[in-house]
N, C-alpha and C. Protein backbone atom coordinates (compact mmCIF):
# COMPACT_ATOMS: atom_id res chain seq x y z
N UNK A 1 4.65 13.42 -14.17
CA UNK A 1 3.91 12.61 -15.11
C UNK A 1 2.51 13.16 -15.27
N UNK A 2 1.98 13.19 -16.45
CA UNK A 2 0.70 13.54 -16.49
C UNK A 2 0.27 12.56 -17.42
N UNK A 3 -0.64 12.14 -17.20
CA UNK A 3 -1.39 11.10 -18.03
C UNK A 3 -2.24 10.10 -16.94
N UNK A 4 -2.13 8.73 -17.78
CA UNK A 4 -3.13 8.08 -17.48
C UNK A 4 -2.51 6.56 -17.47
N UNK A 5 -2.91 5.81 -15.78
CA UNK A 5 -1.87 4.70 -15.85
C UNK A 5 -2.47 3.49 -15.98
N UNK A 6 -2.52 2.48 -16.55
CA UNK A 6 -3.45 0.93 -16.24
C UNK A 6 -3.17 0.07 -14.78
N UNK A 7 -3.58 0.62 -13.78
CA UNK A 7 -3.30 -0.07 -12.21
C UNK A 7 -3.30 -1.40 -12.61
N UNK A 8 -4.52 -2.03 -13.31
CA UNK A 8 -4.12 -3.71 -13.62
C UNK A 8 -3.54 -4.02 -14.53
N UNK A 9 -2.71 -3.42 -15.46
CA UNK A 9 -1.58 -3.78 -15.94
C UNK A 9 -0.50 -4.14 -15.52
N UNK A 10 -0.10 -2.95 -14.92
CA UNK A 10 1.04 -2.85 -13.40
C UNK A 10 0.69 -3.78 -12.52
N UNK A 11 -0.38 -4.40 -12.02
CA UNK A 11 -0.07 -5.05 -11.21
C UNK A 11 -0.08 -6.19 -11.53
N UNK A 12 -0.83 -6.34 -12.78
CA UNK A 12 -0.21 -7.84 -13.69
C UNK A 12 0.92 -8.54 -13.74
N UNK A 13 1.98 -6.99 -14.19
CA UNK A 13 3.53 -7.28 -14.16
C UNK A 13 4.31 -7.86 -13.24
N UNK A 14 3.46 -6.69 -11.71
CA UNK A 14 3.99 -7.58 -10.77
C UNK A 14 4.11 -8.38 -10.27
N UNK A 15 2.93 -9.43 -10.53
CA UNK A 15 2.36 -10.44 -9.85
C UNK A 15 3.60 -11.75 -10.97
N UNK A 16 3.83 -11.52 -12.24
CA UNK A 16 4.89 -11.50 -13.07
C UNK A 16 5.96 -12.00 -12.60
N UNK A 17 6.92 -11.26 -12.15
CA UNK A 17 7.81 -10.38 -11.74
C UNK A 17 8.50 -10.84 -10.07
N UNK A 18 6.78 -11.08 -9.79
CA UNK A 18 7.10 -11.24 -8.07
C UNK A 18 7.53 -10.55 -7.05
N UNK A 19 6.94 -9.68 -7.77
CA UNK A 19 7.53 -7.84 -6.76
C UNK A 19 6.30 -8.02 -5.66
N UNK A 20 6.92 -6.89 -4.25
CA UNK A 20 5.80 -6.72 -3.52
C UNK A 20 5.31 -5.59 -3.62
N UNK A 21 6.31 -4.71 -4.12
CA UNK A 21 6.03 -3.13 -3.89
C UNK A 21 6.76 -2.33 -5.36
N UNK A 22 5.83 -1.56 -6.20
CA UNK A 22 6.49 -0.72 -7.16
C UNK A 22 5.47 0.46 -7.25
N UNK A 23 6.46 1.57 -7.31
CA UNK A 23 5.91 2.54 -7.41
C UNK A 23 5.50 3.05 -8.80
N UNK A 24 4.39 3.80 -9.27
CA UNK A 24 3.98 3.43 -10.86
C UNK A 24 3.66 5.14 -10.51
N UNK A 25 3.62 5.92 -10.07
CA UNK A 25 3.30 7.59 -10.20
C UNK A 25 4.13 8.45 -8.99
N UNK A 26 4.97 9.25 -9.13
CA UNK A 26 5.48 10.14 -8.68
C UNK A 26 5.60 11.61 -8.99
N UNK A 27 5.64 12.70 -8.26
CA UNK A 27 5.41 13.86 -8.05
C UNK A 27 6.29 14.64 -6.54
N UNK A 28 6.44 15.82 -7.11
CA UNK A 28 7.14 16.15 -5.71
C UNK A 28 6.01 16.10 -4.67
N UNK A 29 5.09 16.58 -4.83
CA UNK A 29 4.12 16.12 -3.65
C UNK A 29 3.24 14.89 -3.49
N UNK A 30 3.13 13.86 -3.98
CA UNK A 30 2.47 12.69 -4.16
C UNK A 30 3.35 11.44 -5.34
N UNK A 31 3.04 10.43 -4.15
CA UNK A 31 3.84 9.03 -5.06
C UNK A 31 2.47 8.58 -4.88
N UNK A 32 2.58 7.23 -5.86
CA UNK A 32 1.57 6.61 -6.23
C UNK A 32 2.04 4.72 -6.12
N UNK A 33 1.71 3.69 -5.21
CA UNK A 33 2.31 2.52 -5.69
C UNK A 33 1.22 1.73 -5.82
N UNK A 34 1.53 0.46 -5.94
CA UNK A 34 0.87 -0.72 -5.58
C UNK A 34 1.55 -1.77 -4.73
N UNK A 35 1.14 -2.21 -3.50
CA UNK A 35 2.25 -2.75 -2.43
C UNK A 35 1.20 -4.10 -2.54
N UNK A 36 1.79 -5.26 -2.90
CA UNK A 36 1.00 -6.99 -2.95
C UNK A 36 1.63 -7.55 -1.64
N UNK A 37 0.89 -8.62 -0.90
CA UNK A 37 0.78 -9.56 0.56
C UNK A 37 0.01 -10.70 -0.13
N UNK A 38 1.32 -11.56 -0.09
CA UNK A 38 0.38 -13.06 -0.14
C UNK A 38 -0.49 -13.52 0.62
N UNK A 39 -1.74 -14.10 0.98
CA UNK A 39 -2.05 -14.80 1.70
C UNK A 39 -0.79 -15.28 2.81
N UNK A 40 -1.01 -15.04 4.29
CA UNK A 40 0.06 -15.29 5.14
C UNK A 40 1.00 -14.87 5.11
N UNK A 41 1.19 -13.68 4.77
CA UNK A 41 2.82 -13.17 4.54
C UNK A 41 2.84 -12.62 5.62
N UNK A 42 4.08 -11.95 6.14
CA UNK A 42 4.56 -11.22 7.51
C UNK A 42 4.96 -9.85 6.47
N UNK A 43 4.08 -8.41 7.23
CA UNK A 43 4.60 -7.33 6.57
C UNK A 43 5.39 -6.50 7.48
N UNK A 44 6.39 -6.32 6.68
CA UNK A 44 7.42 -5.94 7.45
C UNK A 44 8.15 -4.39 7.64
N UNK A 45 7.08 -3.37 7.21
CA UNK A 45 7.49 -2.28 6.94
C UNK A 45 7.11 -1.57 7.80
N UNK A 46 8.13 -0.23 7.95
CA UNK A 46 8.51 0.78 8.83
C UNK A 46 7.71 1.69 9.00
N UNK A 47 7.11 2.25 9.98
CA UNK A 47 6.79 3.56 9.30
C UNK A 47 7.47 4.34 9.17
N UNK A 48 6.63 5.31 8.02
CA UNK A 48 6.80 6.49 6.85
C UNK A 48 6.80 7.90 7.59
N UNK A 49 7.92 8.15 6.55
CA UNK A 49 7.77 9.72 7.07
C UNK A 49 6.88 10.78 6.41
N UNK A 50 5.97 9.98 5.88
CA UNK A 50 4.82 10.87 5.18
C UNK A 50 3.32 10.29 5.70
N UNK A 51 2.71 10.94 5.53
CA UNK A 51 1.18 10.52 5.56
C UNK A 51 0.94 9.04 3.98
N UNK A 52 0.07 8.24 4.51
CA UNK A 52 -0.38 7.32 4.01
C UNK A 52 -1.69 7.04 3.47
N UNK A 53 -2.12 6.85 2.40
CA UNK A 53 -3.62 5.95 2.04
C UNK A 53 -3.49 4.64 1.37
N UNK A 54 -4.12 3.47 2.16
CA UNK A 54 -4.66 2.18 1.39
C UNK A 54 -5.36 2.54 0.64
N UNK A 55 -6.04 1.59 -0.42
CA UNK A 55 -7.45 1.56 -1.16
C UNK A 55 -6.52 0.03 -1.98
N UNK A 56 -7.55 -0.80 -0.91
CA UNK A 56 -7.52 -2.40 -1.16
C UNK A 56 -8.41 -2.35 -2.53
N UNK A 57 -7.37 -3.10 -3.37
CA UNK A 57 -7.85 -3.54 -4.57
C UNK A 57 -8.79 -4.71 -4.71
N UNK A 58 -7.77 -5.84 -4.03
CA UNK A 58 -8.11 -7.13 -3.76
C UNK A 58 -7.39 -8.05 -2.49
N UNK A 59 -8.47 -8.86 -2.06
CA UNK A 59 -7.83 -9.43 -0.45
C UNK A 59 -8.44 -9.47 0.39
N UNK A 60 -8.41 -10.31 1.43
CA UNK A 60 -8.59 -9.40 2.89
C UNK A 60 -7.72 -9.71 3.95
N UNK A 61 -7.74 -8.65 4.62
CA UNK A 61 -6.96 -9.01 6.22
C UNK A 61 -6.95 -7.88 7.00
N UNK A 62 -5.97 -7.95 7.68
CA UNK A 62 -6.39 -6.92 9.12
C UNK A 62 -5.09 -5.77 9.12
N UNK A 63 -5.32 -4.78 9.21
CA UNK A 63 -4.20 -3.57 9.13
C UNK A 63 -4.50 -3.03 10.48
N UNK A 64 -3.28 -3.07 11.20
CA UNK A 64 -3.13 -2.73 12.70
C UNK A 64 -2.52 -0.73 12.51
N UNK A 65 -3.39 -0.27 13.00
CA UNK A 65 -2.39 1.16 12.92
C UNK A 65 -2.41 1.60 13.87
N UNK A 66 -1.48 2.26 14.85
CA UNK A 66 -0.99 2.39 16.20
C UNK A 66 -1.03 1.38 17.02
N UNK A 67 -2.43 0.85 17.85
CA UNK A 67 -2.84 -0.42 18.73
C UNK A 67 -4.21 -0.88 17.94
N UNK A 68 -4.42 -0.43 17.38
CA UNK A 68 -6.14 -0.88 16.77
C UNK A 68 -5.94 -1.33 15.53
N UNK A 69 -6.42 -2.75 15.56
CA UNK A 69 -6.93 -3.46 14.00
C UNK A 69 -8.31 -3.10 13.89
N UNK A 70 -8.11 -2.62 12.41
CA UNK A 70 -9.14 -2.83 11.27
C UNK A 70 -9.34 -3.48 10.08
N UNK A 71 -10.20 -4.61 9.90
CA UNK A 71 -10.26 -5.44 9.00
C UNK A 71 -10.42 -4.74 7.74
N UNK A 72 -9.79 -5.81 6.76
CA UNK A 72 -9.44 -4.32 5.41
C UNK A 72 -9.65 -5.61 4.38
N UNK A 73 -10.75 -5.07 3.21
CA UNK A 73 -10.83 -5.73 1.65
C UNK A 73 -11.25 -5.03 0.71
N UNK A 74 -11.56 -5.73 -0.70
CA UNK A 74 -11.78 -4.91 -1.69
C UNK A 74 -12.67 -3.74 -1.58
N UNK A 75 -12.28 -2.91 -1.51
CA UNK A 75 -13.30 -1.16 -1.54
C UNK A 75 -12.36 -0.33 -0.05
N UNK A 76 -12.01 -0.78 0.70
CA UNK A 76 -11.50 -0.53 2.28
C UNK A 76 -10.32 0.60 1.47
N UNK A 77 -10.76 1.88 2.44
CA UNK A 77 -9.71 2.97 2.19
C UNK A 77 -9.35 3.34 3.66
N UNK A 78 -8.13 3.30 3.44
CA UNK A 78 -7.64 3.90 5.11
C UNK A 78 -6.33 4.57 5.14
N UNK A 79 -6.70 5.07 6.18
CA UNK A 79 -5.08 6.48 6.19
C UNK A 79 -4.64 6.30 7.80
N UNK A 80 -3.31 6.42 7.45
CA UNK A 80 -2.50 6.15 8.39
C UNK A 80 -1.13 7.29 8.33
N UNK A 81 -1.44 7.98 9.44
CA UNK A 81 -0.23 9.39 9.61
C UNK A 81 0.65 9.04 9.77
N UNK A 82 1.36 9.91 9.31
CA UNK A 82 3.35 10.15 8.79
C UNK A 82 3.99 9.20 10.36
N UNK A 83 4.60 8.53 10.33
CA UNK A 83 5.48 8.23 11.62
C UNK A 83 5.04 7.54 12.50
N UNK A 84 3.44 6.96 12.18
CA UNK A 84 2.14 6.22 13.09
C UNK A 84 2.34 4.55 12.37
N UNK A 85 3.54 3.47 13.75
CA UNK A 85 3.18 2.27 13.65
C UNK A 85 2.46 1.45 13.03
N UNK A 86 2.79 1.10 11.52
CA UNK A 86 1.18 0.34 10.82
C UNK A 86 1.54 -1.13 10.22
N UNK A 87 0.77 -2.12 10.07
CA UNK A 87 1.19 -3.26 9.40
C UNK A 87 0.20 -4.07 9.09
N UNK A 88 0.46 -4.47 7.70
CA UNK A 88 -0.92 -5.67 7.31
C UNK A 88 -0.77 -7.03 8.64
N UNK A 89 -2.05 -8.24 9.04
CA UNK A 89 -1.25 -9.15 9.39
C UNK A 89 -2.87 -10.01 9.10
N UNK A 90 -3.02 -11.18 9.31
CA UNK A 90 -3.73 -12.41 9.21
C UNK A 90 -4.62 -11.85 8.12
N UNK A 91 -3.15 -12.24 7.20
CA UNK A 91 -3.71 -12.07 5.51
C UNK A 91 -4.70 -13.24 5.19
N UNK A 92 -5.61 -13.62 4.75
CA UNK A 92 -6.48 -14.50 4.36
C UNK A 92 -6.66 -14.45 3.39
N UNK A 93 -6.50 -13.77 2.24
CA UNK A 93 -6.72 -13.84 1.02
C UNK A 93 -5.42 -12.54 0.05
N UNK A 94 -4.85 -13.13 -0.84
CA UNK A 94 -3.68 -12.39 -1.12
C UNK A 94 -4.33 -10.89 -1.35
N UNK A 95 -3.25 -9.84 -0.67
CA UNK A 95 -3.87 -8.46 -0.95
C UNK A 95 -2.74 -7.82 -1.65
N UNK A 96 -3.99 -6.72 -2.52
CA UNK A 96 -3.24 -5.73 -3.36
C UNK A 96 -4.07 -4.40 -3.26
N UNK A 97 -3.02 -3.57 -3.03
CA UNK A 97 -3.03 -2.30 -2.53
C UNK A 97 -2.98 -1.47 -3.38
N UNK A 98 -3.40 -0.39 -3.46
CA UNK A 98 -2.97 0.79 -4.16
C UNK A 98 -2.76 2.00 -3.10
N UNK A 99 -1.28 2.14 -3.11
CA UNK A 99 -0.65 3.13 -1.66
C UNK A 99 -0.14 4.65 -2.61
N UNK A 100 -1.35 5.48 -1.31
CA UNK A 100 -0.52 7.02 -1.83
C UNK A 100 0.16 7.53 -1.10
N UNK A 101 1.28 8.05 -1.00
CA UNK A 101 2.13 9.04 -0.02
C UNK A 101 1.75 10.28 -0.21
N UNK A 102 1.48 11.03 0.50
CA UNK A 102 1.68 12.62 0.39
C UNK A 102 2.45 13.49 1.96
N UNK A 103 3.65 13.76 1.34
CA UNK A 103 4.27 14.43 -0.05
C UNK A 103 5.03 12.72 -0.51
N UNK A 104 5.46 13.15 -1.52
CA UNK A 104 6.03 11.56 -2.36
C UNK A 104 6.94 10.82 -1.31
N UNK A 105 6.65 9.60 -1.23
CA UNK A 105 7.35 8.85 -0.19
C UNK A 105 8.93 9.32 -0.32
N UNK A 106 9.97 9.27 1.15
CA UNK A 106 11.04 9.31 1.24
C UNK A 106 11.67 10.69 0.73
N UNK A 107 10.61 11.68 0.25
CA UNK A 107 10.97 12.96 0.83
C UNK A 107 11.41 13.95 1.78
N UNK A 108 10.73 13.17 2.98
CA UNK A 108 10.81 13.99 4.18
C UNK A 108 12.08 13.33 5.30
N UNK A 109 12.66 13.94 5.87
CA UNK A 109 13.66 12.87 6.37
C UNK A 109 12.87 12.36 8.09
């Protein structure tokens, strides 16, 4: 894809829709999503076999990666390596993410 995407469009839809997670840019070396957490939700995902970046749109709460929480809100960018234990938790305010993989998620086995 080359161009140019409206992140708050997309995540308009989702919020829509009621999605938590859609991916809106892909590449063999880089995916692009937006992953949403209600206020109080339980996140329940695995880690990746790729390297990771947040960049909190909107929200706040606490992202645990390996043993260490770091409190995370609007402007908060954080990276979290390929195969390294990570999870949102004492969501306080609904969050929305904008998640990059590199290389594109579910590439790598």
């Amino acid at each position: 894809m080359i161009g140019v995407l409206d992140v708050e469009r997309q995540t308009e839809e989702m919020r829509r829709a009621g999605e938590r997670w859609r991916e809106i840019m892909r590449t063999s070396d880089l995916s692009v999503g937006v992953y949403r957490l209600a206020k109080g939700a339980d996140d329940t995902q695995a880690p990746h076999t790729e390297d990771e970046v947040y960049y909190v749109l909107a929200g706040c709460g606490v992202l645990r990666i390996g043993g260490s929480d770091h409190p995370v809100g609007p402007g908060s960018l954080a990276f979290v390596p390929a195969r390294v234990e990570h999870r949102f938790h004492d969501i306080t305010a609904d969050l929305e993410l904008l998640v990059f993989f590199a290389p594109a998620e579910g590439s790598r086995a």
